[in-house]
N, C-alpha and C. Protein backbone atom coordinates (compact mmCIF):
# COMPACT_ATOMS: atom_id res chain seq x y z
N UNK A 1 0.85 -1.17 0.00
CA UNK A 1 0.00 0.00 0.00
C UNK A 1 0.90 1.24 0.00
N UNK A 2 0.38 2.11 -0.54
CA UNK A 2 2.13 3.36 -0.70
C UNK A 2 1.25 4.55 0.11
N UNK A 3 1.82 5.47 0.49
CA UNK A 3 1.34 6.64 1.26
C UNK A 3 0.66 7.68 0.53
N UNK A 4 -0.33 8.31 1.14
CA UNK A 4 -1.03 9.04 0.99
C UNK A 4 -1.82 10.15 1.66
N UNK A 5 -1.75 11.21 1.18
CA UNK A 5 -2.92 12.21 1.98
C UNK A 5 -4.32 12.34 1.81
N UNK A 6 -4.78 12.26 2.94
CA UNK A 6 -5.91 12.34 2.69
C UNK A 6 -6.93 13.59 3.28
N UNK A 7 -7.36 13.95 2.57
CA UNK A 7 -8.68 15.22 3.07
C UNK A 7 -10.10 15.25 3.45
N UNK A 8 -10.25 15.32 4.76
CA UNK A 8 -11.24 15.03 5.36
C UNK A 8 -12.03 16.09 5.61
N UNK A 9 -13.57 16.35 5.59
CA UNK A 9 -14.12 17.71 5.97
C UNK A 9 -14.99 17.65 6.89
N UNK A 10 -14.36 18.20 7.96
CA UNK A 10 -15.05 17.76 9.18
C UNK A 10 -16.03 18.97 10.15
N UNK A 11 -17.08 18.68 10.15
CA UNK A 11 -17.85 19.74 11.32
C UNK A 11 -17.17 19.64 12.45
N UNK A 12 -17.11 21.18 13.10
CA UNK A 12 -16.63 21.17 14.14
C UNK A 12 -16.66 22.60 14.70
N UNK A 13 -16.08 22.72 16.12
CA UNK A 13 -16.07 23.44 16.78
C UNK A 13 -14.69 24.02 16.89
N UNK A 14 -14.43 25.32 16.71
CA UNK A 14 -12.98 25.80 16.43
C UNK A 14 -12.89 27.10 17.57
N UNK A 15 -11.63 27.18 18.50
CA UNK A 15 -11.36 27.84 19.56
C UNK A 15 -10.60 29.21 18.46
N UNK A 16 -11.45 30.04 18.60
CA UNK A 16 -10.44 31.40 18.08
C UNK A 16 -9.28 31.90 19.02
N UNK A 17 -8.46 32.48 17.52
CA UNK A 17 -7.21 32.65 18.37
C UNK A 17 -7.09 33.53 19.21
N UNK A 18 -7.95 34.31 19.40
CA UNK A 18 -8.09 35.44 20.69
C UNK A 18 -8.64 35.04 22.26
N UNK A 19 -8.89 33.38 21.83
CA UNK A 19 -9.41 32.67 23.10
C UNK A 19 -8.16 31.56 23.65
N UNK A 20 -6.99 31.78 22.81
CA UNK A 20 -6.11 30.37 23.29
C UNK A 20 -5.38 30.49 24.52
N UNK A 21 -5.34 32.08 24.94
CA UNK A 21 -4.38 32.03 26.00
C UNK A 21 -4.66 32.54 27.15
N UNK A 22 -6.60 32.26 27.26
CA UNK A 22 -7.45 32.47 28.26
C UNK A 22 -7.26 31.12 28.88
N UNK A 23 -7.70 29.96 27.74
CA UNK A 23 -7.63 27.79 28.15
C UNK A 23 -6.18 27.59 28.96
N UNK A 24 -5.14 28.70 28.53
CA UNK A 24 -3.62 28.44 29.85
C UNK A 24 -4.06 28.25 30.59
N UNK A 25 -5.06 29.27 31.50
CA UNK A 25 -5.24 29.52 32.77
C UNK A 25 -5.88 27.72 33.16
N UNK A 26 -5.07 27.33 34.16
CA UNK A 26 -5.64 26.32 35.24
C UNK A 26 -7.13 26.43 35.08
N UNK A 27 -8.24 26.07 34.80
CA UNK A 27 -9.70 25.88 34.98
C UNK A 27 -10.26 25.60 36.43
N UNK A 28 -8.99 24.71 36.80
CA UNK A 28 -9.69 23.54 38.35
C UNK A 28 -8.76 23.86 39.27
N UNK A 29 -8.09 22.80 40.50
CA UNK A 29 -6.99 22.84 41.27
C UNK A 29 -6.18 22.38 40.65
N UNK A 30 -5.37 23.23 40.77
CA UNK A 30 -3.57 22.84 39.43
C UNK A 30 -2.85 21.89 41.14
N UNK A 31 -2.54 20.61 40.90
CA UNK A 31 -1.94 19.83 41.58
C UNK A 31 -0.31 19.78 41.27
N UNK A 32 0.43 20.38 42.05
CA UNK A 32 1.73 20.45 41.43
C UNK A 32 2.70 20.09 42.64
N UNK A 33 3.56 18.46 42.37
CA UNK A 33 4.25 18.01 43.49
C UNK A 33 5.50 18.88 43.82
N UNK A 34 5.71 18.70 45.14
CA UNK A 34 6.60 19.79 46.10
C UNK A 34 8.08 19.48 45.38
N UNK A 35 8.57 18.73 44.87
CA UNK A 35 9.62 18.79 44.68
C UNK A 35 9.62 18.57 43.21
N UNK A 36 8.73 19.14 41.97
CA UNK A 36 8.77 18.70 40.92
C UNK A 36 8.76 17.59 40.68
N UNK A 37 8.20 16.54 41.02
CA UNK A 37 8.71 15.20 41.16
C UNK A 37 7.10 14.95 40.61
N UNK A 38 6.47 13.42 39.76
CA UNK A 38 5.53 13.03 39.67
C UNK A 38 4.45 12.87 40.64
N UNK A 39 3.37 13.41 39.76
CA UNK A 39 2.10 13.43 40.56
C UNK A 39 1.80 12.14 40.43
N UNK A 40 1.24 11.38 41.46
CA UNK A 40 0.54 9.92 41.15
C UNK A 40 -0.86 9.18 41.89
N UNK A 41 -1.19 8.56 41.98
CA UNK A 41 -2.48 7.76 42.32
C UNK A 41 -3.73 8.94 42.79
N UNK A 42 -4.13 10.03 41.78
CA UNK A 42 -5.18 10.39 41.85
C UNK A 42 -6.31 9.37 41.24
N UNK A 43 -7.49 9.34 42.14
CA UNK A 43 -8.56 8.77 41.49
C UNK A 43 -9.58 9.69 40.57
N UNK A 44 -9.84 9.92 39.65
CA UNK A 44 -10.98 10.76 38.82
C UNK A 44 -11.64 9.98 38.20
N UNK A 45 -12.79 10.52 37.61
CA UNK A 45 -13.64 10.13 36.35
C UNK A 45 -13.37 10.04 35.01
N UNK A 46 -12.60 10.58 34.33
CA UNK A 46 -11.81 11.03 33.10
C UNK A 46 -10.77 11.48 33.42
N UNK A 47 -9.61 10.99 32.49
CA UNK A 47 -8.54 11.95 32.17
C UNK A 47 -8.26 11.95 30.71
N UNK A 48 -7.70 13.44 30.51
CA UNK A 48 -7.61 13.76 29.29
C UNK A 48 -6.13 14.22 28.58
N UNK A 49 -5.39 13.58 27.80
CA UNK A 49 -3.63 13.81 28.21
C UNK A 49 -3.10 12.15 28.32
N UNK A 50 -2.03 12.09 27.33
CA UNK A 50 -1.27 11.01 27.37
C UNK A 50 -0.65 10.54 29.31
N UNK A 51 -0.21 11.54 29.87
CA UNK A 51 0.68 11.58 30.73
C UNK A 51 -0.62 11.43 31.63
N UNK A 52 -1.19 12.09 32.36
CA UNK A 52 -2.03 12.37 33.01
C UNK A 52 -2.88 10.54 32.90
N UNK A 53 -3.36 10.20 32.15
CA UNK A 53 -4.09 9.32 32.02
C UNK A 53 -3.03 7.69 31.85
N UNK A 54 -1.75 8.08 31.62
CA UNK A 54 -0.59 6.68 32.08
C UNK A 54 -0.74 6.66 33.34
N UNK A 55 -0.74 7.83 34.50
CA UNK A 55 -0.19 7.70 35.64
C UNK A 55 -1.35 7.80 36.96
N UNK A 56 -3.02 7.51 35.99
CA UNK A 56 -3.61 8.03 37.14
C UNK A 56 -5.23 7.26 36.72
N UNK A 57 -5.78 6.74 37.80
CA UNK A 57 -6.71 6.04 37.51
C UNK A 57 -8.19 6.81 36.93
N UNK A 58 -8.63 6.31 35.70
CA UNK A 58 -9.86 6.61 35.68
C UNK A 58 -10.60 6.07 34.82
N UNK A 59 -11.98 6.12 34.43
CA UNK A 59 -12.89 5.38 33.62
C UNK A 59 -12.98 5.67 32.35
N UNK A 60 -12.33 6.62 32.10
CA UNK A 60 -12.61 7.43 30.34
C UNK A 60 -11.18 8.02 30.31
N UNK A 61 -10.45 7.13 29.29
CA UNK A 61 -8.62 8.13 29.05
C UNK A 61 -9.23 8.53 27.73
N UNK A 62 -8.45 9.69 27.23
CA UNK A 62 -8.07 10.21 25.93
C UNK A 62 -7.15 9.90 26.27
N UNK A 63 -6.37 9.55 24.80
CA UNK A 63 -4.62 10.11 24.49
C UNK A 63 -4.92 10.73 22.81
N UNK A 64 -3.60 10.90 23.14
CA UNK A 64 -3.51 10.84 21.39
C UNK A 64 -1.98 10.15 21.07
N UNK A 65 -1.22 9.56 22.07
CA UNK A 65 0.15 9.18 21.85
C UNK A 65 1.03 10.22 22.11
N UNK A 66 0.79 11.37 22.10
CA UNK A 66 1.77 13.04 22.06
C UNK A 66 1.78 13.58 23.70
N UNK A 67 2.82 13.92 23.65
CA UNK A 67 3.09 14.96 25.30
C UNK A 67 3.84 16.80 24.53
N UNK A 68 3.46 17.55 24.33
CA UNK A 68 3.45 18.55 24.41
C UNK A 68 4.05 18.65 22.55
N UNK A 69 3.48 17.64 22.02
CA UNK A 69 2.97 17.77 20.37
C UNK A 69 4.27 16.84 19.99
N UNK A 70 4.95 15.86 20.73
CA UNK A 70 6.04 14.99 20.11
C UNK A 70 5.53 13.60 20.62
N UNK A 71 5.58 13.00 19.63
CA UNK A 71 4.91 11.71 19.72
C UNK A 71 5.73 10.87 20.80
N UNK A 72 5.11 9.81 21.49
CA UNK A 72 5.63 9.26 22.84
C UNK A 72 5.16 7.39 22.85
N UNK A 73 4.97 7.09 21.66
CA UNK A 73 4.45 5.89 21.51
C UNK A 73 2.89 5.64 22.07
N UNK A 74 2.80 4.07 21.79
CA UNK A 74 1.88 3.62 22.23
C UNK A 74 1.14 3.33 23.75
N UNK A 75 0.11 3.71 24.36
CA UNK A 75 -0.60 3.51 25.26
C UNK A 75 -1.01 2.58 26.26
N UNK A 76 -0.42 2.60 27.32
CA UNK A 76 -0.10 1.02 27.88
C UNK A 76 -1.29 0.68 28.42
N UNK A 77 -2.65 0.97 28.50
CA UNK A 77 -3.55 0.64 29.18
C UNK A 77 -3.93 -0.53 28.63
N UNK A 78 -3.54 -1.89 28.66
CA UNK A 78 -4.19 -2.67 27.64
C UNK A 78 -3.69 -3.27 26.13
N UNK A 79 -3.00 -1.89 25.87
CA UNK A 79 -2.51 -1.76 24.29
C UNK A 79 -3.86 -1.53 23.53
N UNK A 80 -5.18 -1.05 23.95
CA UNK A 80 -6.41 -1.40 23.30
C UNK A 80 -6.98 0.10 23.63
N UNK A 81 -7.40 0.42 22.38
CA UNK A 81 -8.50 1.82 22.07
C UNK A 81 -9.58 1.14 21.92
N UNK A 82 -10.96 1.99 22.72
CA UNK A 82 -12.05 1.45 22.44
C UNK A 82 -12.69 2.23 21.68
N UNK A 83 -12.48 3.16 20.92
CA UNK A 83 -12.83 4.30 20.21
C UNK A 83 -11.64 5.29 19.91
N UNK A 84 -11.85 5.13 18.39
CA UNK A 84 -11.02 5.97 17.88
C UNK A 84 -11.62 7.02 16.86
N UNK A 85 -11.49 8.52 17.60
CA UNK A 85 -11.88 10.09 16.62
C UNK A 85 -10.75 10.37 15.82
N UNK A 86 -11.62 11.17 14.73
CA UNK A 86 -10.37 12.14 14.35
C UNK A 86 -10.84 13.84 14.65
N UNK A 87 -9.82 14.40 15.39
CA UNK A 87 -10.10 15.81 16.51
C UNK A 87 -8.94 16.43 15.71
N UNK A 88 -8.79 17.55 14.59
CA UNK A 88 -7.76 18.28 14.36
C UNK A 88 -7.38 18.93 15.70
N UNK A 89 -6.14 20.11 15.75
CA UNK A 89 -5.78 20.79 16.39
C UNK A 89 -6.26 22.18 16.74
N UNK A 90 -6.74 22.61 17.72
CA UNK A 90 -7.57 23.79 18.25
C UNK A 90 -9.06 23.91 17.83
N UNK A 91 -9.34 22.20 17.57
CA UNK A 91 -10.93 22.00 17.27
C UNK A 91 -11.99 20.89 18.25
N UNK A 92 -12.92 21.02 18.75
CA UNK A 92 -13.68 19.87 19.27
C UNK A 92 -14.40 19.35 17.63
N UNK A 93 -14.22 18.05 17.28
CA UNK A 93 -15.04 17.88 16.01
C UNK A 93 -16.50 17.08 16.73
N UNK A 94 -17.37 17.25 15.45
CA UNK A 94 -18.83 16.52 16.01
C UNK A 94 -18.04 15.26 16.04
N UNK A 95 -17.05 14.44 15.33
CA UNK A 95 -16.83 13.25 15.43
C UNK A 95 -16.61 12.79 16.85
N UNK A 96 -15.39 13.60 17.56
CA UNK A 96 -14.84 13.27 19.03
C UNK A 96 -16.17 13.97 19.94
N UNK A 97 -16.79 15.13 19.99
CA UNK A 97 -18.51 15.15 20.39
C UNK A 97 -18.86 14.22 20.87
N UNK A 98 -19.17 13.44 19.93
CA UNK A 98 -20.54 11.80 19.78
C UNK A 98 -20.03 11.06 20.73
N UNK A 99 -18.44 10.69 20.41
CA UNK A 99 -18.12 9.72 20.93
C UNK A 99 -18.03 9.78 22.68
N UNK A 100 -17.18 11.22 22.81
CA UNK A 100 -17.03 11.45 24.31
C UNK A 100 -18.72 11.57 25.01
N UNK A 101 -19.79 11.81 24.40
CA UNK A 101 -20.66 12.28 24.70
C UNK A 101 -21.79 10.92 25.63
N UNK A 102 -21.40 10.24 24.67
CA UNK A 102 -21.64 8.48 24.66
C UNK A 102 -20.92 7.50 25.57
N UNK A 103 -19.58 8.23 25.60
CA UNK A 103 -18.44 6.96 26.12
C UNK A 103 -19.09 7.24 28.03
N UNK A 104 -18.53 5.90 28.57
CA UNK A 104 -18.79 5.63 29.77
C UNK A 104 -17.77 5.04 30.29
N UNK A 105 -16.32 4.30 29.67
CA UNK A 105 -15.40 3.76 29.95
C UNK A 105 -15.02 3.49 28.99
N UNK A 106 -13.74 3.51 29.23
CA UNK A 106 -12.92 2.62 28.20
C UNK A 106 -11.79 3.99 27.38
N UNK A 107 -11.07 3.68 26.69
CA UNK A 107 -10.00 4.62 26.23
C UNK A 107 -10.31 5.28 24.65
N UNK A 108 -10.62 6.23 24.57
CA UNK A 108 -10.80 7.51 23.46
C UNK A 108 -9.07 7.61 23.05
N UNK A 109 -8.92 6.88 21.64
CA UNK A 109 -7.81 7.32 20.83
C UNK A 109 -7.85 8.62 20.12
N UNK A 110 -7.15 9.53 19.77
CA UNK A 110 -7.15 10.69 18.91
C UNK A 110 -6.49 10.44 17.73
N UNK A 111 -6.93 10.63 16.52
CA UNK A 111 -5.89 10.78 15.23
C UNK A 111 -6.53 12.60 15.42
N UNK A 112 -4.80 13.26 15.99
CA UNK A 112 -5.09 14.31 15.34
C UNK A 112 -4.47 15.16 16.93
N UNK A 113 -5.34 15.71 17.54
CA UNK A 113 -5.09 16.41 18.83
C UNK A 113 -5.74 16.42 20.11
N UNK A 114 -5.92 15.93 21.13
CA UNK A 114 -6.76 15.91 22.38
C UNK A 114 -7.15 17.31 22.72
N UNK A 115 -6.10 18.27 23.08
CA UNK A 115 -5.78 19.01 24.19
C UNK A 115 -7.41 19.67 24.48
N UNK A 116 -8.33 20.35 23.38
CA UNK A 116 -9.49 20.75 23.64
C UNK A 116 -10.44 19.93 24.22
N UNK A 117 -10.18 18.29 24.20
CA UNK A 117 -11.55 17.57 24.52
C UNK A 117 -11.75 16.89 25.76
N UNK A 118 -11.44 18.06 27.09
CA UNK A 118 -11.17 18.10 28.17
C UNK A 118 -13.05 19.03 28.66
N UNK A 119 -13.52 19.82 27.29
CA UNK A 119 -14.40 21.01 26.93
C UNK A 119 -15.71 19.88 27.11
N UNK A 120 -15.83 18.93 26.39
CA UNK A 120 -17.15 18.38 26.14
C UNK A 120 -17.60 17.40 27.41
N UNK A 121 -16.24 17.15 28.42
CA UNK A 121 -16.24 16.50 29.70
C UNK A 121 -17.02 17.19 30.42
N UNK A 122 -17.38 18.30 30.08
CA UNK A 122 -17.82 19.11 31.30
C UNK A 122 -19.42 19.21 31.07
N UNK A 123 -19.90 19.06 29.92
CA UNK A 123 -21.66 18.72 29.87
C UNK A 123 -22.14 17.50 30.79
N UNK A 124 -21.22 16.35 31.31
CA UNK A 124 -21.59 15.40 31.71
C UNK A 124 -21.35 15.79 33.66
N UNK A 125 -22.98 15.08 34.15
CA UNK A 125 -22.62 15.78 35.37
C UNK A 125 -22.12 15.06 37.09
N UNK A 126 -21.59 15.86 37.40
CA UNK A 126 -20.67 15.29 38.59
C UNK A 126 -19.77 14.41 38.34
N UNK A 127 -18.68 14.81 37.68
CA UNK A 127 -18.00 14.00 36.62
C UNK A 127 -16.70 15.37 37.26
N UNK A 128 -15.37 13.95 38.19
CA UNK A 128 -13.86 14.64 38.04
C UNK A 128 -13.47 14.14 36.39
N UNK A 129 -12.48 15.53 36.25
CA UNK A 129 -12.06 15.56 35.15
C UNK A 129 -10.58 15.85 35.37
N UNK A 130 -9.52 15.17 34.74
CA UNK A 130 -7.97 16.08 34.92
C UNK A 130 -7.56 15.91 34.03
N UNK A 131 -6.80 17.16 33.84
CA UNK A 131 -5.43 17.05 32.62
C UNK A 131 -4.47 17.38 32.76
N UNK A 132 -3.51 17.44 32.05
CA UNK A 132 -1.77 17.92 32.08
C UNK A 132 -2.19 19.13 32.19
N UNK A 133 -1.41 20.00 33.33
CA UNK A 133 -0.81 21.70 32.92
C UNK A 133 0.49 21.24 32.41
N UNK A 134 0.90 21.50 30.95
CA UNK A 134 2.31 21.66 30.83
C UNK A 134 3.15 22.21 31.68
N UNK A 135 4.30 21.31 31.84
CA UNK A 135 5.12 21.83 32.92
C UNK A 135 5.11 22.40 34.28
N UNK A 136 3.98 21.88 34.60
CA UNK A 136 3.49 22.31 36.16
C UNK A 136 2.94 21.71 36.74
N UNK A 137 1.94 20.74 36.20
CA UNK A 137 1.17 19.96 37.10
C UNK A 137 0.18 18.79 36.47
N UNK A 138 -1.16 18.76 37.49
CA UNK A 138 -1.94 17.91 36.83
C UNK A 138 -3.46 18.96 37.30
N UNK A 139 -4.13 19.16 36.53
CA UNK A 139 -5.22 20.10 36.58
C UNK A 139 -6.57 19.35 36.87
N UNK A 140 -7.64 19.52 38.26
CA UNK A 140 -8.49 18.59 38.60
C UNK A 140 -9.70 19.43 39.02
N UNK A 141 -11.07 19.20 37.89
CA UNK A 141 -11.99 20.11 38.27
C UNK A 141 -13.38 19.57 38.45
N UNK A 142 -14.22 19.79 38.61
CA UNK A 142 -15.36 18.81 38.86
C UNK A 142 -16.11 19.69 37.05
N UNK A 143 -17.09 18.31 36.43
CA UNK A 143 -18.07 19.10 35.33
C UNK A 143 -18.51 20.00 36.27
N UNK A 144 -19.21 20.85 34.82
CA UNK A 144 -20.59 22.06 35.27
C UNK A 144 -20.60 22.29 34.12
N UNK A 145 -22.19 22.05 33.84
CA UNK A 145 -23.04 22.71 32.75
C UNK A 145 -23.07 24.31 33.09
N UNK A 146 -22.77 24.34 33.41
CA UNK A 146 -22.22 26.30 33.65
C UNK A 146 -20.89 27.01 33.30
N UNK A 147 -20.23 25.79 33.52
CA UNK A 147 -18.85 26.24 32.77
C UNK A 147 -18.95 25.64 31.31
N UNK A 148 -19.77 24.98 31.07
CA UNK A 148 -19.53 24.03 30.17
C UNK A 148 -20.45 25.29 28.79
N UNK A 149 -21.15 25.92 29.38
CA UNK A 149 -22.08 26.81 28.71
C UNK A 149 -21.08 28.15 28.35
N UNK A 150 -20.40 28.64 29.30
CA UNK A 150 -19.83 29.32 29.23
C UNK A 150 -18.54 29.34 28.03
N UNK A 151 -17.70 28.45 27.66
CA UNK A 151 -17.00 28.04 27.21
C UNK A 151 -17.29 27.29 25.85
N UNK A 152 -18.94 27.03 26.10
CA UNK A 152 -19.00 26.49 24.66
C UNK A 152 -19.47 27.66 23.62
N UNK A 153 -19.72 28.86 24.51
CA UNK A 153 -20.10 30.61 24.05
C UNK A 153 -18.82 30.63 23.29
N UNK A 154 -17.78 30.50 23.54
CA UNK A 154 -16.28 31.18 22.69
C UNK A 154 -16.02 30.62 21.66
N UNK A 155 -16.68 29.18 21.66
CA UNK A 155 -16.28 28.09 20.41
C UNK A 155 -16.51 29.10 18.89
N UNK A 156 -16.26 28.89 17.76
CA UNK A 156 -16.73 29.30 16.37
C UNK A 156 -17.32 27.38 16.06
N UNK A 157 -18.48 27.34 15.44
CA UNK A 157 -19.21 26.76 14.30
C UNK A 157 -18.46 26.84 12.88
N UNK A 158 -17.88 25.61 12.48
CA UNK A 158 -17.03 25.44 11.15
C UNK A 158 -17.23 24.33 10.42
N UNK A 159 -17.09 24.04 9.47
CA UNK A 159 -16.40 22.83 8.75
C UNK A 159 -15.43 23.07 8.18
N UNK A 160 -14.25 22.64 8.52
CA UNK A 160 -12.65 22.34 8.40
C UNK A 160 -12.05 21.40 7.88
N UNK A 161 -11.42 21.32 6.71
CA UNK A 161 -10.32 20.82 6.00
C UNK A 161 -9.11 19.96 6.77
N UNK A 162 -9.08 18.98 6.68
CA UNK A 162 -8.31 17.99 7.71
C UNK A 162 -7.37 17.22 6.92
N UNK A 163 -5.74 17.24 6.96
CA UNK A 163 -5.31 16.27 5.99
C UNK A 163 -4.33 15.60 7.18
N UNK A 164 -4.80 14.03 6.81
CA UNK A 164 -4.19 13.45 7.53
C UNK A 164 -3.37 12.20 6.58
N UNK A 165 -2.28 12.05 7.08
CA UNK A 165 -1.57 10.92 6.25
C UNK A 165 -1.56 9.47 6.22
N UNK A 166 -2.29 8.70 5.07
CA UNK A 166 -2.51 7.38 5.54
C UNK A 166 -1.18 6.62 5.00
N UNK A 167 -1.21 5.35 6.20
CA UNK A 167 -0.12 4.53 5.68
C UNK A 167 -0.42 3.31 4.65
């Protein structure tokens, strides 16, 4: 089979760039160990983040294989995705939507980018959620359809051009 690109057109939800460096800010309690040293055996509901979701128990992982956009291999939970989206970068797509919206356990693969789909965790209720703060910690917030409203106000409504490379 020889390589190829392929172009996908996907509905979705797109974070404008005048909103990216509001999502820095910590959302929840930024958990950050005293000596820089690994955070470990939090219990949550979801985690969202390669790292975050290797080192910490919960019922719903995302990955996407990547820690701060450099690929890090495969996913040791199992070696097994129970769902796999494709989520470009600085987008929630209806594809990863459905699935997170639906899922109840089990591990959410990404072809493409996680970091936003930490956003659609939060419609679901009384639901811990954590993710990586780059270089600082592990970030732990409870849902709310109030934040979840709030935040889904900033999104833009798109369909977006997606090229992803098949092997």
């Amino acid at each position: 089979m020889s390589n190829s690109n392929s172009v996908y057109k996907l509905p979705s939800l797109s974070l404008p760039d005048e909103f990216r460096s509001d999502l820095w800010i910590p959302q929840g309690t930024l958990y950050v160990h005293p000596s820089k040293g690994s955070i470990t055996d939090l219990h949550v509901d979801i985690t969202v983040g390669d790292v975050v979701s290797r080192r910490h128990h919960s019922y719903i992982k995302v990955v996407d294989f990547k820690t701060k956009r450099k690929l890090i291999g495969r996913f040791d939970e199992h070696e097994k995705c129970n769902y796999f989206v494709l989520n470009p970068p600085g987008n929630i797509s209806l594809n990863s939507y459905t699935f997170i919206d639906s899922a109840t356990r089990g591990v959410i693969c990404v072809i493409g980018e996680e970091d936003l789909l930490t956003i659609p965790f939060l419609n679901k209720i009384n639901r811990k959620i954590a993710y990586g703060q780059p270089d600082s910690g592990i970030v732990v917030l409870n849902s709310s359809v109030e934040m979840a409203i709030k935040v889904f106000k900033i999104l833009k409504a798109t369909v977006i051009q997606y090229r992803i490379r098949v092997a």
